[in-house]
Protein backbone atom coordinates (compact mmCIF):
# COMPACT_ATOMS: atom_id res chain seq x y z
CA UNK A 1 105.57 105.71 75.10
CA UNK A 2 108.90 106.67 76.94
CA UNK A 3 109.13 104.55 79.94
CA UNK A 4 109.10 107.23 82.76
CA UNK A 5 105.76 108.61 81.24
CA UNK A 6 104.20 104.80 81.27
CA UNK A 7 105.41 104.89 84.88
CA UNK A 8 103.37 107.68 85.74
CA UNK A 9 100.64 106.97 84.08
CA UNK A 10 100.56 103.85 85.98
CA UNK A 11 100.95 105.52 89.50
CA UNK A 12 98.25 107.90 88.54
CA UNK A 13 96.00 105.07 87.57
CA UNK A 14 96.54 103.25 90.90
CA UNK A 15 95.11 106.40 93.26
CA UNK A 16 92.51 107.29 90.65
CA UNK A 17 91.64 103.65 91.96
CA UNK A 18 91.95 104.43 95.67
CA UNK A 19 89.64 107.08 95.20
CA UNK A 20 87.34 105.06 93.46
CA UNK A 21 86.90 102.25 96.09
CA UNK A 22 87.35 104.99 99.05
CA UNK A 23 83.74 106.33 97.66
CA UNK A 24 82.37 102.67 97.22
CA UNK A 25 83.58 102.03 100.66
CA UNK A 26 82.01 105.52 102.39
CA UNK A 27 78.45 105.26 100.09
CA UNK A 28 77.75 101.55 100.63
CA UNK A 29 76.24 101.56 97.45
CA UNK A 30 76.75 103.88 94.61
CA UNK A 31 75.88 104.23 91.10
CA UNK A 32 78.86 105.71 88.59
CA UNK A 33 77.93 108.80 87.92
CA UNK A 34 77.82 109.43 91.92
CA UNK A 35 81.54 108.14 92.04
CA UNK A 36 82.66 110.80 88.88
CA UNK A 37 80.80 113.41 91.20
CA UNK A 38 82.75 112.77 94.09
CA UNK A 39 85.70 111.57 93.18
CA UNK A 40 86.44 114.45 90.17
CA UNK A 41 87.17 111.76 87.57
CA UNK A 42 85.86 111.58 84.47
CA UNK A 43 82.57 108.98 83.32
CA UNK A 44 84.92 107.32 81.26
CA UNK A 45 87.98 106.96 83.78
CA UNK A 46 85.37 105.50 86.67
CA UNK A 47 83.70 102.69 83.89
CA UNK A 48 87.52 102.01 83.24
CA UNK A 49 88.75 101.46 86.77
CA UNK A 50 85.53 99.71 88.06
CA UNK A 51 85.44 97.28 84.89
CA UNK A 52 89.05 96.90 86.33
CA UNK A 53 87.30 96.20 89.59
CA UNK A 54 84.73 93.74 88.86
CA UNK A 55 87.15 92.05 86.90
CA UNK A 56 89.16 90.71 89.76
CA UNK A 57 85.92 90.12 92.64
CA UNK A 58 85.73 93.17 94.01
CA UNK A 59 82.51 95.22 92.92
CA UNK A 60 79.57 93.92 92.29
CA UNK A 61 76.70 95.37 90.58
CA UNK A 62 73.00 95.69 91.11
CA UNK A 63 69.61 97.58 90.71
CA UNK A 64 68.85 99.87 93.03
CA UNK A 65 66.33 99.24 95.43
CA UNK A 66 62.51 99.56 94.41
CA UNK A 67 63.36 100.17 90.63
CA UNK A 68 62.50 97.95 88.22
CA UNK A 69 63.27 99.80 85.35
CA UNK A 70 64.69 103.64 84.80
CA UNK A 71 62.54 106.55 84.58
CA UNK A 72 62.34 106.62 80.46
CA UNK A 73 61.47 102.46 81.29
CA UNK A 74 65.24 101.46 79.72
CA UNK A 75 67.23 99.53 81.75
CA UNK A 76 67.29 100.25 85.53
CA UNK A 77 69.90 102.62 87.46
CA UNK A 78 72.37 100.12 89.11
CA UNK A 79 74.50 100.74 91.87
CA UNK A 80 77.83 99.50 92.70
CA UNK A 81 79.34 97.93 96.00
CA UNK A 82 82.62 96.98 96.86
CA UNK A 83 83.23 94.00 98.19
CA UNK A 84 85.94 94.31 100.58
CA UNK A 85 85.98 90.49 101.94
CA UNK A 86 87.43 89.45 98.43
CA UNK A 87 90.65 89.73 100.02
CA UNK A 88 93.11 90.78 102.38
CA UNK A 89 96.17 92.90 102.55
CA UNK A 90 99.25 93.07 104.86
CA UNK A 91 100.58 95.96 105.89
CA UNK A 92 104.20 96.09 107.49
CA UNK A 93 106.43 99.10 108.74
CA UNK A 94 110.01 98.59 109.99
CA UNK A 95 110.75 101.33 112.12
CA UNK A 96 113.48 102.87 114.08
CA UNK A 97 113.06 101.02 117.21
CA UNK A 98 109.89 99.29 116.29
CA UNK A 99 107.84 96.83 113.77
CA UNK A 100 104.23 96.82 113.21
CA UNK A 101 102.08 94.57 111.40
CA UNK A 102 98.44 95.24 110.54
CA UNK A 103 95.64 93.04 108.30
CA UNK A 104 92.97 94.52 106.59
CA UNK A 105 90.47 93.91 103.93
CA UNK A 106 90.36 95.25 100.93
CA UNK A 107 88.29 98.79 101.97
CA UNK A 108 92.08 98.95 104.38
CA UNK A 109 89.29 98.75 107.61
CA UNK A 110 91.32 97.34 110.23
CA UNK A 111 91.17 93.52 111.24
CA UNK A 112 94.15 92.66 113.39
CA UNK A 113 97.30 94.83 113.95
CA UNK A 114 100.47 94.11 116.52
CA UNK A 115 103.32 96.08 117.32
CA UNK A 116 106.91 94.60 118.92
CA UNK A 117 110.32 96.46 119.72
CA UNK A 118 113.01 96.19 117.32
CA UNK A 119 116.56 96.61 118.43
CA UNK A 120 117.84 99.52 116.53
CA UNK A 121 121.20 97.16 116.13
CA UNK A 122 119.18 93.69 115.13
CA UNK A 123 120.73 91.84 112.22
CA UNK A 124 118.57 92.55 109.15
CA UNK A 125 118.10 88.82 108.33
CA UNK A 126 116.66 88.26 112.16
CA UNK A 127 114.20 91.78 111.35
CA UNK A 128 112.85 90.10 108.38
CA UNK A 129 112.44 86.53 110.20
CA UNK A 130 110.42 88.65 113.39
CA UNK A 131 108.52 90.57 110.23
CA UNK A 132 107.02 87.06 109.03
CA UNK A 133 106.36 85.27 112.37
CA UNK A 134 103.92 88.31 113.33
CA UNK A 135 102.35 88.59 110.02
CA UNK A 136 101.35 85.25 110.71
CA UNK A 137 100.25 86.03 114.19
CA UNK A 138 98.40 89.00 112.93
CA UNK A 139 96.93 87.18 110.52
CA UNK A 140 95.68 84.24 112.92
CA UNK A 141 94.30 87.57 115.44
CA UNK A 142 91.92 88.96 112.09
CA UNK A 143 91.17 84.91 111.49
CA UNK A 144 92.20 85.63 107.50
CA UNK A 145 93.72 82.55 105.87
CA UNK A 146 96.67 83.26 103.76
CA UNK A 147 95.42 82.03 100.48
CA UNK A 148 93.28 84.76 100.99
CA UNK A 149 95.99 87.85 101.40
CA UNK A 150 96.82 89.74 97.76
CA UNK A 151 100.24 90.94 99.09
CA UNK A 152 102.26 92.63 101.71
CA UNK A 153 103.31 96.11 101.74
CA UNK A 154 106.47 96.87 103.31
CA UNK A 155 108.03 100.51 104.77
CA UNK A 156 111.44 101.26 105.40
CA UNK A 157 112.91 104.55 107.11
CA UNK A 158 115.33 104.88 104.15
CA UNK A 159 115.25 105.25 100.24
CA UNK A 160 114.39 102.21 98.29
CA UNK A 161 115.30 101.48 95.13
CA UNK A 162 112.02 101.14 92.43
CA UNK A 163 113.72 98.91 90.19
CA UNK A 164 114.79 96.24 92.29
CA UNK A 165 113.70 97.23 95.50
CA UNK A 166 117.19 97.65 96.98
CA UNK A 167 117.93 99.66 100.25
CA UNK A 168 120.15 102.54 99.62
CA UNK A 169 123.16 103.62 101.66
CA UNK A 170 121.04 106.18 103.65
CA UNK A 171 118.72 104.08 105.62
CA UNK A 172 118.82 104.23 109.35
CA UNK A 173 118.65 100.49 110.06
CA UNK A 174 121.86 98.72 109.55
CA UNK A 175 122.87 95.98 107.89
CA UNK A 176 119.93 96.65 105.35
CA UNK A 177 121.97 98.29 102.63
CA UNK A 178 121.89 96.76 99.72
CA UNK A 179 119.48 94.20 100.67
CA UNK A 180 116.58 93.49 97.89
CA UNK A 181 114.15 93.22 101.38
CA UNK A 182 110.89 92.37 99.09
CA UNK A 183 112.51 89.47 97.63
CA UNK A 184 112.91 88.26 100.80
CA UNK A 185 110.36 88.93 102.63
CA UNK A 186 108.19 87.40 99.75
CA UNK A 187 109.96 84.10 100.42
CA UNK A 188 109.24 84.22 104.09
CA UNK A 189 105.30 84.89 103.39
CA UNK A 190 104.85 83.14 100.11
CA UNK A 191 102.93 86.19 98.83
CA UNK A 192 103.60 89.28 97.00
CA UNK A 193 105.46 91.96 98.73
CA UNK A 194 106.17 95.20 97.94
CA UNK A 195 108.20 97.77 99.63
CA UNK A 196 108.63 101.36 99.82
CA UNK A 197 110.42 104.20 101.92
CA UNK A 198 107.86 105.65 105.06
CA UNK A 199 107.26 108.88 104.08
CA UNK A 200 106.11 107.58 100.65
CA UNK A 201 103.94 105.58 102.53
CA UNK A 202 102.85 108.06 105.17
CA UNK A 203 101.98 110.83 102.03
CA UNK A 204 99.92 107.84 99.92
CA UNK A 205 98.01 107.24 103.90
CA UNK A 206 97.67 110.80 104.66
CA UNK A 207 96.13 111.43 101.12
CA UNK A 208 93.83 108.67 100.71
CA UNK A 209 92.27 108.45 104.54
CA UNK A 210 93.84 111.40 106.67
CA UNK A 211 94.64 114.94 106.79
CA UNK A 212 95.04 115.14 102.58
CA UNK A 213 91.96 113.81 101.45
CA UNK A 214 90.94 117.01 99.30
CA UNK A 215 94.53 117.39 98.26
CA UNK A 216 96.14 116.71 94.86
CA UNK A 217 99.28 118.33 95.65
CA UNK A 218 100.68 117.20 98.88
CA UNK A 219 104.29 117.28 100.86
CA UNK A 220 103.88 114.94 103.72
CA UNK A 221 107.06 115.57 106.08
CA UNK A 222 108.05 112.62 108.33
CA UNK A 223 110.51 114.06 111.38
CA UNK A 224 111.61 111.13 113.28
CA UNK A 225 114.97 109.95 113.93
CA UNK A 226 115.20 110.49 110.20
CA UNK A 227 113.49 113.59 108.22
CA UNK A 228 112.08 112.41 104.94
CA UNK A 229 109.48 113.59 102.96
CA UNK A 230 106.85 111.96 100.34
CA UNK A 231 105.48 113.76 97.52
CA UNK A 232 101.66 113.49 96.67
CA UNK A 233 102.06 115.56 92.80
CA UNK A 234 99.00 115.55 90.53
CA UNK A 235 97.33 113.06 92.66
CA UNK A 236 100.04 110.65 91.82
CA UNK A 237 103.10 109.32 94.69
CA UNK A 238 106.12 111.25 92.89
CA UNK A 239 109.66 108.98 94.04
CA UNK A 240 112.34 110.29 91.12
CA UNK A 241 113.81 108.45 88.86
CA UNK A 242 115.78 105.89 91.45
CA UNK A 243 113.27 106.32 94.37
CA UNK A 244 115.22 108.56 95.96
CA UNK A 245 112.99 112.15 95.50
CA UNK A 246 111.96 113.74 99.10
CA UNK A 247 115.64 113.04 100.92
CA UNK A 248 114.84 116.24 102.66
CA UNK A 249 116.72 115.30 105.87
CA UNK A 250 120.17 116.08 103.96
CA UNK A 251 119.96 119.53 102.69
CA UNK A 252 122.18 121.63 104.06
CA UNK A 253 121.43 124.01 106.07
CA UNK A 254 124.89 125.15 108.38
CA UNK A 255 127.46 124.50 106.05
CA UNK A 256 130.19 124.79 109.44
CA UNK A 257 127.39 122.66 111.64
CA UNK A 258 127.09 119.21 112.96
CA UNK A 259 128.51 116.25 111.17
CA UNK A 260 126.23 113.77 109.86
CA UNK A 261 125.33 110.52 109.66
CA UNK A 262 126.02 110.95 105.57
CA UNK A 263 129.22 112.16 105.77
CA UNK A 264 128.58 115.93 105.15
CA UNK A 265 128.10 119.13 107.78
CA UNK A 266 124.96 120.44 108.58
CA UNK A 267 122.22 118.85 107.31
CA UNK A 268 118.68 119.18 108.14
CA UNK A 269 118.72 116.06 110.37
CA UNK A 270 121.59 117.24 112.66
CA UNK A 271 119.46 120.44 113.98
CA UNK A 272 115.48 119.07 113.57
CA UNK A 273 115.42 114.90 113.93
CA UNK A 274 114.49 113.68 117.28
CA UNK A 275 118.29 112.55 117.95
CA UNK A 276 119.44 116.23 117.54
CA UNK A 277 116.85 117.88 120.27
CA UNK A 278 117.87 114.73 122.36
CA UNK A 279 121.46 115.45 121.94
CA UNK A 280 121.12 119.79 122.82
CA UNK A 281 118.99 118.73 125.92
CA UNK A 282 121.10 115.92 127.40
CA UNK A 283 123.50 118.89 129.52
CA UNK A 284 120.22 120.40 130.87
CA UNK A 285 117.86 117.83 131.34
CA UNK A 286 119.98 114.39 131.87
CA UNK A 287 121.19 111.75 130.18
CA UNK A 288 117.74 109.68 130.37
CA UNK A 289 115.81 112.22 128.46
CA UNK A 290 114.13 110.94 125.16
CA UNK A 291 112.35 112.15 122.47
CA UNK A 292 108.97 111.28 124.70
CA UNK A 293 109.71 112.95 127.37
CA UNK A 294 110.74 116.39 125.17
CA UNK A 295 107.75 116.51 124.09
CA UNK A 296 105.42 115.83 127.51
CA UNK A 297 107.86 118.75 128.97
CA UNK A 298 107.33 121.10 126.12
CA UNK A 299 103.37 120.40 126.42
CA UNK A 300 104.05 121.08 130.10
CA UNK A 301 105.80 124.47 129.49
CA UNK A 302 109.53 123.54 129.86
CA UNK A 303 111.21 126.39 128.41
CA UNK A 304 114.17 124.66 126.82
CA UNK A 305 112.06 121.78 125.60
CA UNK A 306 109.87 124.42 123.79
CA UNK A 307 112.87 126.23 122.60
CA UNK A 308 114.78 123.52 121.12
CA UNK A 309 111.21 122.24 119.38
CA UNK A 310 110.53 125.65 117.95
CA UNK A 311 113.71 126.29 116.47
CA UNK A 312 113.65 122.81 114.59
CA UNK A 313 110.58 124.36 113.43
CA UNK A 314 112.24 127.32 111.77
CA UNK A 315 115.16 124.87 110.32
CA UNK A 316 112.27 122.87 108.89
CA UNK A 317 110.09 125.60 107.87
CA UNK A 318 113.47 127.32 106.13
CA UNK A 319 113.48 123.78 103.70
CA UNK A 320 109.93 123.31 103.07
CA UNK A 321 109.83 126.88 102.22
CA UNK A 322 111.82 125.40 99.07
CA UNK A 323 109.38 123.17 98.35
CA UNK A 324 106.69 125.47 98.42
CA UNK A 325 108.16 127.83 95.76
CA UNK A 326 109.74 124.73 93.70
CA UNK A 327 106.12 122.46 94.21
CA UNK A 328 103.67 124.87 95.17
CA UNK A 329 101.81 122.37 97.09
CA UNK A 330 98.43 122.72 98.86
CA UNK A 331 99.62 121.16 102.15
CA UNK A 332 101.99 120.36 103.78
CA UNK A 333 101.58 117.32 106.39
CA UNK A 334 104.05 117.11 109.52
CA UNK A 335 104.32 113.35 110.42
CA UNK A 336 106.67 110.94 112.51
CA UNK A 337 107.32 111.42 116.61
CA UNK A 338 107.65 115.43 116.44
CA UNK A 339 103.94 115.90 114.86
CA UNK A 340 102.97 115.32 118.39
CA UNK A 341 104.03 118.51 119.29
CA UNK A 342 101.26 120.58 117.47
CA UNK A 343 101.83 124.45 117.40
CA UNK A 344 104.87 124.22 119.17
CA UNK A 345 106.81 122.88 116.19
CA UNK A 346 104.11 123.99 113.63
CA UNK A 347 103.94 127.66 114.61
CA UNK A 348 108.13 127.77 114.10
CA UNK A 349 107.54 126.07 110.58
CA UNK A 350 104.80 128.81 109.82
CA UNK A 351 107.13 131.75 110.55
CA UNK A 352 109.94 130.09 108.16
CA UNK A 353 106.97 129.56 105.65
CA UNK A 354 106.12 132.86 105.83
CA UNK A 355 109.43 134.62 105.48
CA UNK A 356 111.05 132.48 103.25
CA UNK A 357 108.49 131.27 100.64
CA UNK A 358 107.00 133.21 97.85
CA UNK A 359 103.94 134.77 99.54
CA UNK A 360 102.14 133.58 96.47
CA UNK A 361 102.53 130.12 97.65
CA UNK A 362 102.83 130.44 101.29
CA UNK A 363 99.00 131.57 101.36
CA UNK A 364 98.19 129.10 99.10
CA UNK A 365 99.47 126.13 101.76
CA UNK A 366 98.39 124.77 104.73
CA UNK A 367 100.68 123.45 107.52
CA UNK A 368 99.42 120.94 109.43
CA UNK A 369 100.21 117.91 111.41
CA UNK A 370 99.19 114.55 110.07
CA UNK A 371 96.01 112.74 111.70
CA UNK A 372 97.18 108.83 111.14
CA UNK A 373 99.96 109.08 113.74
CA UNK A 374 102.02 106.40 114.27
CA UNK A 375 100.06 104.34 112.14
CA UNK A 376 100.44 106.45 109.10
CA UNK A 377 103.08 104.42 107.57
CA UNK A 378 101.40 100.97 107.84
CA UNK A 379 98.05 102.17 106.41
CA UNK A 380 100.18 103.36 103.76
CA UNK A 381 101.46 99.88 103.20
CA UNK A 382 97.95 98.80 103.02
CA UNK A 383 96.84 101.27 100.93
CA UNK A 384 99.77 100.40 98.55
CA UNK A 385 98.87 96.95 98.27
CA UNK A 386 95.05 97.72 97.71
CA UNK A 387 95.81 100.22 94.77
CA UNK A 388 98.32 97.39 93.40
CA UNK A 389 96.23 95.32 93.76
CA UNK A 390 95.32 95.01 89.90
CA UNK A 391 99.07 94.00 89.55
CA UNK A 392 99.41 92.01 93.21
CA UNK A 393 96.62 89.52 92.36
CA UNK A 394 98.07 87.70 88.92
CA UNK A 395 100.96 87.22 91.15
CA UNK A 396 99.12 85.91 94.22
CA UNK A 397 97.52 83.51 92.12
CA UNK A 398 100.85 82.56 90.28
CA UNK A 399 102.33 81.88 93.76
CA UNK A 400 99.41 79.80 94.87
CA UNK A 401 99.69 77.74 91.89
């Protein structure tokens, strides 16, 4: 089998397995037939991924309740729970100007999470050295020893590499390019690690708790300080052949504009990131205004606050329209700091849609805003390392021994 098909096969298999413990988690107790039902897999795909399952500790399997044997007096009907104290999984998301850490078993329920400020300008090495000391704290908060954590999932706000998990030349944090950040991080923690770009992380979030649930074809747009965007395709995370699929921020869309921060005019980011409405609203509204306070103004009626949002609304809407004909996705999710502004952006993106996509498709599509927030991006890491965590655990216990 050609490599890049035994690839996908692989990333489908992992969220046919998120959806599989997402209905063990919501039922309690379920038999598989129930899962198939609700999950849209086949009988033979659910046996597969919960033999998987019980295989490493995680789903255990018993009669139900009151019935000693089946109806035809064969063997009784047994149900299937998951147990989600088998384990633990870190979640970790390096942002712009923050890092957040969250614990959580193996259902990704929530145990412990912090949050600190990072220095936009910290040295990468120092980043990685504040990453570990608050996993530990976070871990000490949920009271989860280490031996019992399966691995660490890791977002970046740049494109990672798949191969070796090196950080390409476009990420926002310095000093990270051509780091392999996993690598280290894994010697910090002693435990697997594995690291991805946010919107990949924010999509795989959005689709297995949030806004995407029903979806199998999903865009989920992150517009931050950075515009990236990850790509739910056939119910499988879709990153390109080098990780790099969804670097929406640098199409071009004024070929005379802006220069950016890649070296070329007019991309995406230099007329919808947060640092561009910043940068148009400085002359009118002061050189303390943020990002924060655009968006309580534009909520408040400012006009130039809701001006500047709604036309980086259109620009947006003008590139997802793209996607939309090329993808022909059923949603498309708006996450990062300018979901916050609701209609205001998403009405601009709507009129773009609709003139600039095939109507076909534009119907077809719903734009909404994401409903994981801020935390989007570290559930994602902890939903990564639970749907890994068939691959995650041999290592674990490698490292432990």
């Amino acid at each position: 089998m050609p490599p890049g098909r035994a690839g996908s096969l692989e990333s489908l298999r992992r969220l046919n397995r998120l959806r599989v413990i997402r209905a063990l988690r919501d039922e309690g107790q379920i038999s598989r037939a129930e899962i198939a039902r609700r999950t849209g897999l086949s009988r033979s795909t659910v046996s597969s991924l919960v033999a998987d399952l019980q295989a490493d500790g995680l789903v255990v399997e018993r009669p139900e309740p009151g019935l000693a044997h089946g109806s035809s007096g064969g063997r009784p009907p047994i149900l299937l729970s998951f147990d989600a104290s088998a384990g633990a999984a870190v979640g970790v998301d390096f942002g712009h100007s923050h890092l957040r850490v969250a614990v959580s078993d193996l259902a990704s329920t929530i145990l412990a999470e912090r949050t600190r400020p990072l220095d936009t300008d910290h040295d990468a090495f120092a980043g990685l050295e504040m990453a570990a000391e608050l996993v530990v704290e976070t871990l000490a908060d949920a009271g989860v020893a280490k031996e019992l954590v399966i691995g660490a999932g890791m977002g970046l706000p740049g494109p990672v590499d798949q191969g070796d998990g090196t950080v390409h030349s476009s990420a926002i944090l310095p000093g990270w390019i051509g780091m392999t950040v996993a690598e280290e991080l894994q010697k910090r923690l002693e435990i697997p690690v594995m690291v991805d770009n946010d919107a990949n992380l924010g999509a795989l979030a959005e689709a297995a708790f949030g806004a995407g649930r029903d979806a199998t074809d999903l865009v989920y747009l992150k517009v931050s300080s950075g515009i990236g965007a990850g790509l739910i395709l056939n119910g499988r995370l879709y990153r390109g052949s080098a990780g790099l699929a969804g670097e929406l921020g640098h199409v071009l869309v004024h070929p005379e504009g802006i220069v950016c921060r890649c070296g070329n005019r007019g991309c995406l980011e230099t007329v919808a990131a947060s640092g561009a409405l910043v940068d148009l609203l400085r002359r009118s509204h002061g050189d303390d205004i943020t990002i924060e306070r655009i968006l309580e103004a534009a909520h408040a009626g400012d006009a130039g606050c809701v001006r500047v949002i709604h036309d980086a609304g259109r620009a947006l809407g003008t590139v997802a329209a793209t996607l939309l004909n090329v993808l022909n996705p059923e949603m498309l999710i708006i996450g990062g700091h300018l979901a916050a502004a609701g209609d205001l952006l998403l009405d601009g993106m709507r009129e773009s849609v609709a003139r600039a996509a095939l109507p076909e498709t534009s119907r077809g599509a719903q734009v909404v805003a994401g409903v994981l927030g801020e935390r989007a991006h570290v559930l994602g890491a902890l939903a990564l390392v639970v749907s890994e965590a068939d691959r995650v655990l041999p290592t674990r216990l490698a490292l432990a021994g």
